[in-house]
PDB file of N, CA and C in Angstrom:
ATOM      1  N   UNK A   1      -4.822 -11.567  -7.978  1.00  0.00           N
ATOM      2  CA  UNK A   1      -3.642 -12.209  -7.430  1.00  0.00           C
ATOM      3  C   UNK A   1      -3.773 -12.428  -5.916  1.00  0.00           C
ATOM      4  N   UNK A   2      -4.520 -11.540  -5.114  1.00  0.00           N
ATOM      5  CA  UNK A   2      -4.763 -11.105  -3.955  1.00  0.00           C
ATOM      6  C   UNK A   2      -5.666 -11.806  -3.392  1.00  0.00           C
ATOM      7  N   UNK A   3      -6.874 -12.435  -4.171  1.00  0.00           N
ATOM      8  CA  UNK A   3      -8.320 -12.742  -4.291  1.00  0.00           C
ATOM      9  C   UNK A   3      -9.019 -11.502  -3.521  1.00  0.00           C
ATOM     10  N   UNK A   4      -8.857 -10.161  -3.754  1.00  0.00           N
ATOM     11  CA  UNK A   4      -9.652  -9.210  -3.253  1.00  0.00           C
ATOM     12  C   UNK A   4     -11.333  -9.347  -2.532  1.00  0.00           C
ATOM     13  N   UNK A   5     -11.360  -9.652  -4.483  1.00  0.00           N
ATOM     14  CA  UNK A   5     -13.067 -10.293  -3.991  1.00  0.00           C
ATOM     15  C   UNK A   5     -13.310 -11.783  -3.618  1.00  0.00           C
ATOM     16  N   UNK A   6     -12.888 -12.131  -2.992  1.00  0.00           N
ATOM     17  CA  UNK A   6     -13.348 -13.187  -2.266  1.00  0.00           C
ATOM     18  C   UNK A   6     -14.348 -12.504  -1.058  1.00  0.00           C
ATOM     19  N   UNK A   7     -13.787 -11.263  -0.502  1.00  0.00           N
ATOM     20  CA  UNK A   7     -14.392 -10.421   0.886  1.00  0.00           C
ATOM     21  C   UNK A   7     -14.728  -9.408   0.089  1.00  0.00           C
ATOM     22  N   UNK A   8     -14.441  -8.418  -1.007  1.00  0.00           N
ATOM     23  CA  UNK A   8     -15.021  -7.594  -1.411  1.00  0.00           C
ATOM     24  C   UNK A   8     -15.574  -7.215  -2.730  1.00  0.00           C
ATOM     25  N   UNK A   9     -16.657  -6.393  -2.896  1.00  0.00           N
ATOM     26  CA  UNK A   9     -17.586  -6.047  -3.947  1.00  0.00           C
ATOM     27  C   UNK A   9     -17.138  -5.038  -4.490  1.00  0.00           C
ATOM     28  N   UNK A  10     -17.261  -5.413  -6.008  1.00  0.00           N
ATOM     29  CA  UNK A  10     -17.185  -3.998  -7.260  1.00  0.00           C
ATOM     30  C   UNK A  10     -18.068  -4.321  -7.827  1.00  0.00           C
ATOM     31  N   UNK A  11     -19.147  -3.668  -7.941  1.00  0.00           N
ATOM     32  CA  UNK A  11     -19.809  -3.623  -8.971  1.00  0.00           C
ATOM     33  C   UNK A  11     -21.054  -4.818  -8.889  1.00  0.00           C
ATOM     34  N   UNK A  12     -21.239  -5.078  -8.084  1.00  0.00           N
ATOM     35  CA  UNK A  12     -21.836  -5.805  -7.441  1.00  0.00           C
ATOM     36  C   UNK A  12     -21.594  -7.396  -7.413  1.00  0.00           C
ATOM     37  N   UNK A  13     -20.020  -7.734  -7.647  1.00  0.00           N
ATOM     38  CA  UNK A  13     -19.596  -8.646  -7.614  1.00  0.00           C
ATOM     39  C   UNK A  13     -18.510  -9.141  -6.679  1.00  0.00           C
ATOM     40  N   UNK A  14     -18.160  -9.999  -5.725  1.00  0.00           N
ATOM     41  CA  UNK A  14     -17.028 -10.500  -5.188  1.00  0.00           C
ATOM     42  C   UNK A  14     -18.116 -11.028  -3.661  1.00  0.00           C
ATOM     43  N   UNK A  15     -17.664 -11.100  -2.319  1.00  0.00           N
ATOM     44  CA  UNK A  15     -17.636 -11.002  -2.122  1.00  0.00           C
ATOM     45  C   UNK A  15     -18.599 -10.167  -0.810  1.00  0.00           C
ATOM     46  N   UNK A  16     -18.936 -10.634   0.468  1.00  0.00           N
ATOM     47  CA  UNK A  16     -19.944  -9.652   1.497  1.00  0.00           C
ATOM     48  C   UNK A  16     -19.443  -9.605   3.030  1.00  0.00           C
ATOM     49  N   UNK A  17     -17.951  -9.910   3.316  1.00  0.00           N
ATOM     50  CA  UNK A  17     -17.334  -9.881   4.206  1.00  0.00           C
ATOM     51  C   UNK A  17     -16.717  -8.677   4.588  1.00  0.00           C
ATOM     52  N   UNK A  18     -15.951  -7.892   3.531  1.00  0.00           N
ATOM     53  CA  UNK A  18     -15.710  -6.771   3.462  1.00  0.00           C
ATOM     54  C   UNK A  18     -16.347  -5.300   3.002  1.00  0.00           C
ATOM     55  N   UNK A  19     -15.729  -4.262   3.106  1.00  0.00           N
ATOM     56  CA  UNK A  19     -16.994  -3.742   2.720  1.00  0.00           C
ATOM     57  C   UNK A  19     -16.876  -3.669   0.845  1.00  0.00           C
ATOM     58  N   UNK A  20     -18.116  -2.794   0.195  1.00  0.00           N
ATOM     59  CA  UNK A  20     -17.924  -2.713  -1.126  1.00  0.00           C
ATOM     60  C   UNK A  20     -17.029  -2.114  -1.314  1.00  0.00           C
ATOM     61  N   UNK A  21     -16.355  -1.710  -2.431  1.00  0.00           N
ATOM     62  CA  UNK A  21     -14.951  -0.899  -3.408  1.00  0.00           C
ATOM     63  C   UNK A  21     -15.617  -0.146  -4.191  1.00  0.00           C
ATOM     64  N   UNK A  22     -16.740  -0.059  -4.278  1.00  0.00           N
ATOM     65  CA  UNK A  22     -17.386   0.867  -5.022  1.00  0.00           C
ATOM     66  C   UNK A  22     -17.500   2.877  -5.103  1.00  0.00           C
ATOM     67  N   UNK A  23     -16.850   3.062  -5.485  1.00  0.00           N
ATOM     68  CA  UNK A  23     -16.319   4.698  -5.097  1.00  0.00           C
ATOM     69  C   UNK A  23     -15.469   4.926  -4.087  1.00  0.00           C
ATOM     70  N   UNK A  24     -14.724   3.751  -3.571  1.00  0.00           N
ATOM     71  CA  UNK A  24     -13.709   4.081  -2.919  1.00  0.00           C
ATOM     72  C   UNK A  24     -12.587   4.996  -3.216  1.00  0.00           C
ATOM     73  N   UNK A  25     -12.132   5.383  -4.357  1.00  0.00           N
ATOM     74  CA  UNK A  25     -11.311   6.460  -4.580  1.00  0.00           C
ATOM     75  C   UNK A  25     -11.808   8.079  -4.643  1.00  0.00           C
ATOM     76  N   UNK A  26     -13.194   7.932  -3.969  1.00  0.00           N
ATOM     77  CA  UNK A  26     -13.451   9.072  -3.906  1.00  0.00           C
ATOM     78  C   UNK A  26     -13.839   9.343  -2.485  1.00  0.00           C
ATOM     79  N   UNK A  27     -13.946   7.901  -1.683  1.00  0.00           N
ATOM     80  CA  UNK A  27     -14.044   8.306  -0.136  1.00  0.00           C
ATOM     81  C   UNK A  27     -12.522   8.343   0.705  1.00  0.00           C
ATOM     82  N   UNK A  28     -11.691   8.173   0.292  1.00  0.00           N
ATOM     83  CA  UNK A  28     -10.796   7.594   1.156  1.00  0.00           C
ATOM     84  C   UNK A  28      -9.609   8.181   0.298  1.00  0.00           C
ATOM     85  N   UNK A  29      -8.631   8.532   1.207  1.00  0.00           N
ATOM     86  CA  UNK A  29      -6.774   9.247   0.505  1.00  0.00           C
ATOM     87  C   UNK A  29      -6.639   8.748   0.606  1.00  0.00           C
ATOM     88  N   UNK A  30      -5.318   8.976  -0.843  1.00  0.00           N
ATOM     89  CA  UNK A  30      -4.426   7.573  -1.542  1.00  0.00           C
ATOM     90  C   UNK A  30      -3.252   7.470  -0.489  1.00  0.00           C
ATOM     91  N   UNK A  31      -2.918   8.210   0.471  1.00  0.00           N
ATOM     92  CA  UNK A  31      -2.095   7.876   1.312  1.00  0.00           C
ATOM     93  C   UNK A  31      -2.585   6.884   2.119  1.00  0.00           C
ATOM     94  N   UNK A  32      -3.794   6.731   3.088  1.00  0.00           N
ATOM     95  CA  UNK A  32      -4.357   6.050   3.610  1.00  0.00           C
ATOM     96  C   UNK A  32      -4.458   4.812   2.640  1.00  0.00           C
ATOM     97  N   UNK A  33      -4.391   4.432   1.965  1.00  0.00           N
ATOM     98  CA  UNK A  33      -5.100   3.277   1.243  1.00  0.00           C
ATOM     99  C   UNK A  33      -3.923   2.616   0.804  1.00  0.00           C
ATOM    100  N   UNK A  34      -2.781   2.964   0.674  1.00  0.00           N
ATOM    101  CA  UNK A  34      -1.463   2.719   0.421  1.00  0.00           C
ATOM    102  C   UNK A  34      -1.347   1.786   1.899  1.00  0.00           C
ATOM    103  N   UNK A  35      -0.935   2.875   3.224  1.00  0.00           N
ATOM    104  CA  UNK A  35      -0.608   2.059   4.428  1.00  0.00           C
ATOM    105  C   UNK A  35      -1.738   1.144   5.005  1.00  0.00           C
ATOM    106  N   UNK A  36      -2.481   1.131   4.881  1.00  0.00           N
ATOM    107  CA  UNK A  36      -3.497   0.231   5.327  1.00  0.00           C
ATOM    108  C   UNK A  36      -3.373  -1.013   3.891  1.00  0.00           C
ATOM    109  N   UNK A  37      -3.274  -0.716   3.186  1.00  0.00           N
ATOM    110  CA  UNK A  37      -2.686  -2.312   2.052  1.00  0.00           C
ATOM    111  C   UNK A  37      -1.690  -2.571   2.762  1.00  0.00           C
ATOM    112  N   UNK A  38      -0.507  -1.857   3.273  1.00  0.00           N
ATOM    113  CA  UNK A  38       0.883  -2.300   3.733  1.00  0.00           C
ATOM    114  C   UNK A  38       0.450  -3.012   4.759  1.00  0.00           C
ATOM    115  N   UNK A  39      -0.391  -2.686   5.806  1.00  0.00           N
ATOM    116  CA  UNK A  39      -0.421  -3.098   7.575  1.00  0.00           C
ATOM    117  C   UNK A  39      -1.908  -2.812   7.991  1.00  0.00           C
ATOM    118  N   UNK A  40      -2.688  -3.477   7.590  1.00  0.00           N
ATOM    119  CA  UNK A  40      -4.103  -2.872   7.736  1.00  0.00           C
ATOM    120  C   UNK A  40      -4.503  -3.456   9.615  1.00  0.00           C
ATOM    121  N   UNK A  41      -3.302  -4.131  10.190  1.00  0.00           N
ATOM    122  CA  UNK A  41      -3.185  -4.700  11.641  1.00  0.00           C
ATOM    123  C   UNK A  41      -2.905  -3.582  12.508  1.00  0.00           C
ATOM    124  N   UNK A  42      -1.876  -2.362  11.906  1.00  0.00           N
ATOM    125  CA  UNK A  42      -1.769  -1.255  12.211  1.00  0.00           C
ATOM    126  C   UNK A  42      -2.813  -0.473  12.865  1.00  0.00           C
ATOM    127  N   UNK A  43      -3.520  -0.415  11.530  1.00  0.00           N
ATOM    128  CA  UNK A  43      -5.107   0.228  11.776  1.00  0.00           C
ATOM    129  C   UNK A  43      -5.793   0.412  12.563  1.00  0.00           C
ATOM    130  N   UNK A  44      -6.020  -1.143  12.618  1.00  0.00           N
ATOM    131  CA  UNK A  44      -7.220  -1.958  13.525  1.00  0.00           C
ATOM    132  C   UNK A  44      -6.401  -3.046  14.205  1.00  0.00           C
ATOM    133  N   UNK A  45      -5.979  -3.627  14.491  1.00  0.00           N
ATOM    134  CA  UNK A  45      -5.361  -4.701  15.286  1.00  0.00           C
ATOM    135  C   UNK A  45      -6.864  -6.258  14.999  1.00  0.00           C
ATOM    136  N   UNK A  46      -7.835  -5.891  15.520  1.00  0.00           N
ATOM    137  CA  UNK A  46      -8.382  -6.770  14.837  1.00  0.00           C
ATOM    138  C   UNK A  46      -9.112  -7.234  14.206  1.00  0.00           C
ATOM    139  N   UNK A  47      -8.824  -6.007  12.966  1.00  0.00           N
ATOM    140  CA  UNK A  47      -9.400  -6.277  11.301  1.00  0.00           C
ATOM    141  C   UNK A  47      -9.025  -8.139  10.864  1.00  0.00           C
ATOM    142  N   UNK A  48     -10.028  -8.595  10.328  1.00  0.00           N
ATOM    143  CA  UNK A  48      -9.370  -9.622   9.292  1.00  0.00           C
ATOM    144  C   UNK A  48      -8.955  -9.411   8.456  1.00  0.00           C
ATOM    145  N   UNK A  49      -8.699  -8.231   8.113  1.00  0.00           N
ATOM    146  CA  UNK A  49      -8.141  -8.361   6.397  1.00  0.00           C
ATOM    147  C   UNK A  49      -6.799  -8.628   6.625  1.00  0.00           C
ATOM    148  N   UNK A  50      -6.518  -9.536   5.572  1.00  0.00           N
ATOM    149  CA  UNK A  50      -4.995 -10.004   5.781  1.00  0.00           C
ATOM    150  C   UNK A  50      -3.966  -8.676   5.543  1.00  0.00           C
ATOM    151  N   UNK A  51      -2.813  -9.594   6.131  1.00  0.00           N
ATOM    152  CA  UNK A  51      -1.899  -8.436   5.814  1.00  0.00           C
ATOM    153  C   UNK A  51      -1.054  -9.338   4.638  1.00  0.00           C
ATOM    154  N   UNK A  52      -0.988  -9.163   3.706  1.00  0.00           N
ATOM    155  CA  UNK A  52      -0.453 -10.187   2.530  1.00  0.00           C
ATOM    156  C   UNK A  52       1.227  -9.730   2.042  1.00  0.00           C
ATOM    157  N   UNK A  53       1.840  -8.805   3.071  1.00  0.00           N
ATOM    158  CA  UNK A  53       3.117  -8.258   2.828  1.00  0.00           C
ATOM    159  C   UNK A  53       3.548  -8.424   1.766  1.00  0.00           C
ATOM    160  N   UNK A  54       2.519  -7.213   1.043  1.00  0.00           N
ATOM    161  CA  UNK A  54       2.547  -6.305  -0.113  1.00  0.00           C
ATOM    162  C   UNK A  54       3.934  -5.969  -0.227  1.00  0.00           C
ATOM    163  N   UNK A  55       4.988  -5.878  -1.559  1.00  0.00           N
ATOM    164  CA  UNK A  55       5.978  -5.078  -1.610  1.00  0.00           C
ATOM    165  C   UNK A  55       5.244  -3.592  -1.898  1.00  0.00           C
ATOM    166  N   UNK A  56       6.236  -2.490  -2.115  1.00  0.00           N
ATOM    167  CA  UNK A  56       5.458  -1.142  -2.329  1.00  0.00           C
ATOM    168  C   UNK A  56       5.204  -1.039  -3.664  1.00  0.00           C
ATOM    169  N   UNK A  57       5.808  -1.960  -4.668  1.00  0.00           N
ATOM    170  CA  UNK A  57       4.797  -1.638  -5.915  1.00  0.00           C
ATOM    171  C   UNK A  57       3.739  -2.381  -6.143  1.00  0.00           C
ATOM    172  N   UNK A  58       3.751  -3.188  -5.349  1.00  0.00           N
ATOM    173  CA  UNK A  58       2.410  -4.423  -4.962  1.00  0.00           C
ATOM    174  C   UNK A  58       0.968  -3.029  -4.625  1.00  0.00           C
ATOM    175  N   UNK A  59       1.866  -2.892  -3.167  1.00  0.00           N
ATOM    176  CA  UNK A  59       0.874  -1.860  -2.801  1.00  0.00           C
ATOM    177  C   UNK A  59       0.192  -0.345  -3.580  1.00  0.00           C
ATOM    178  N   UNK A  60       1.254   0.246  -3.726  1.00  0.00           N
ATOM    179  CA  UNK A  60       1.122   1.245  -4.773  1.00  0.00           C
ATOM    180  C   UNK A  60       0.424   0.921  -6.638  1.00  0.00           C
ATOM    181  N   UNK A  61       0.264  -0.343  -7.054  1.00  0.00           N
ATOM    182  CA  UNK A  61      -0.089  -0.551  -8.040  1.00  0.00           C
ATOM    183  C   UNK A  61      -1.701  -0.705  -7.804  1.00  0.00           C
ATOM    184  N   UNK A  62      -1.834  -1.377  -6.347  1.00  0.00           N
ATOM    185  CA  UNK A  62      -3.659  -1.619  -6.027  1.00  0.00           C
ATOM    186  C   UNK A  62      -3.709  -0.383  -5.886  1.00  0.00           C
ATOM    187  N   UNK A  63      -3.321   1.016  -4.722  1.00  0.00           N
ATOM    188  CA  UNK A  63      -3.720   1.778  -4.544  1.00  0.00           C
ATOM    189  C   UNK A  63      -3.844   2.411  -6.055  1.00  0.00           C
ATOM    190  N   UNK A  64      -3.777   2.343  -6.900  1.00  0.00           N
ATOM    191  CA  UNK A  64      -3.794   3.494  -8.071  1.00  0.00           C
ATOM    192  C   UNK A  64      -4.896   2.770  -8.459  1.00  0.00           C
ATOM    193  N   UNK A  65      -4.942   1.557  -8.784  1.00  0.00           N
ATOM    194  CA  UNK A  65      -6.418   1.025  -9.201  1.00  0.00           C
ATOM    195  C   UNK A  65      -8.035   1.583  -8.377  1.00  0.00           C
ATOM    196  N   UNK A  66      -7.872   1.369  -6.701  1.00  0.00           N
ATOM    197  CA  UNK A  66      -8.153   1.825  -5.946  1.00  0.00           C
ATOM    198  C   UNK A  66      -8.942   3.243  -6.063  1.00  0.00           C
ATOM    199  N   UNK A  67      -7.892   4.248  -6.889  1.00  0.00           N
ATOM    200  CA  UNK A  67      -8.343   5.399  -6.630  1.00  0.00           C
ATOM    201  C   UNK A  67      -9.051   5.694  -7.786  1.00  0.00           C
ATOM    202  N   UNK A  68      -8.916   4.921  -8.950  1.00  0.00           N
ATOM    203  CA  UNK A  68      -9.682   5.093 -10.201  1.00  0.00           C
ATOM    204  C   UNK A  68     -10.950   4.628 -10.403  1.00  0.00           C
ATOM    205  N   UNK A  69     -11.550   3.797  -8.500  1.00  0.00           N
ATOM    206  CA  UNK A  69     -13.045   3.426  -8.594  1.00  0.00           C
ATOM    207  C   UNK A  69     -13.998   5.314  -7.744  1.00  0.00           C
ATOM    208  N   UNK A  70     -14.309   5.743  -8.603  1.00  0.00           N
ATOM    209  CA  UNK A  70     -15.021   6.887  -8.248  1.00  0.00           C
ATOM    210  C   UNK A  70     -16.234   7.160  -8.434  1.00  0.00           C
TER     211      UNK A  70
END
């Protein structure tokens, strides 16, 4: 919905702008990965990753996907 992979890789597919998603739920807390979907400008100020003003089940539905790449 997002086009994630347009910038990022699972599995060795999407994407080489961002980094891979590949075991990301085992490098990174689901708290962190929640607010940085919300405001990733927050973060970094000047990240490209969009900020696509996620509602919180927007956000909270990627982060759970998110945490199930291990």
């Amino acid at each position: 919905k997002f086009g994630c992979q347009a910038c990022h890789q699972i599995n060795l597919k999407g994407g080489y702008v961002g980094p891979a998603l590949d075991k990301v739920g085992a490098r990174l807390k689901q708290g962190w990965i929640f607010s940085w979907l919300k405001n990733p400008q927050a973060f970094k100020p000047e990240s490209i990753e969009p900020n696509n003003n996620l509602t919180d089940e927007e956000a909270e539905a990627l982060t759970a996907y998110l945490m199930t790449l291990k």
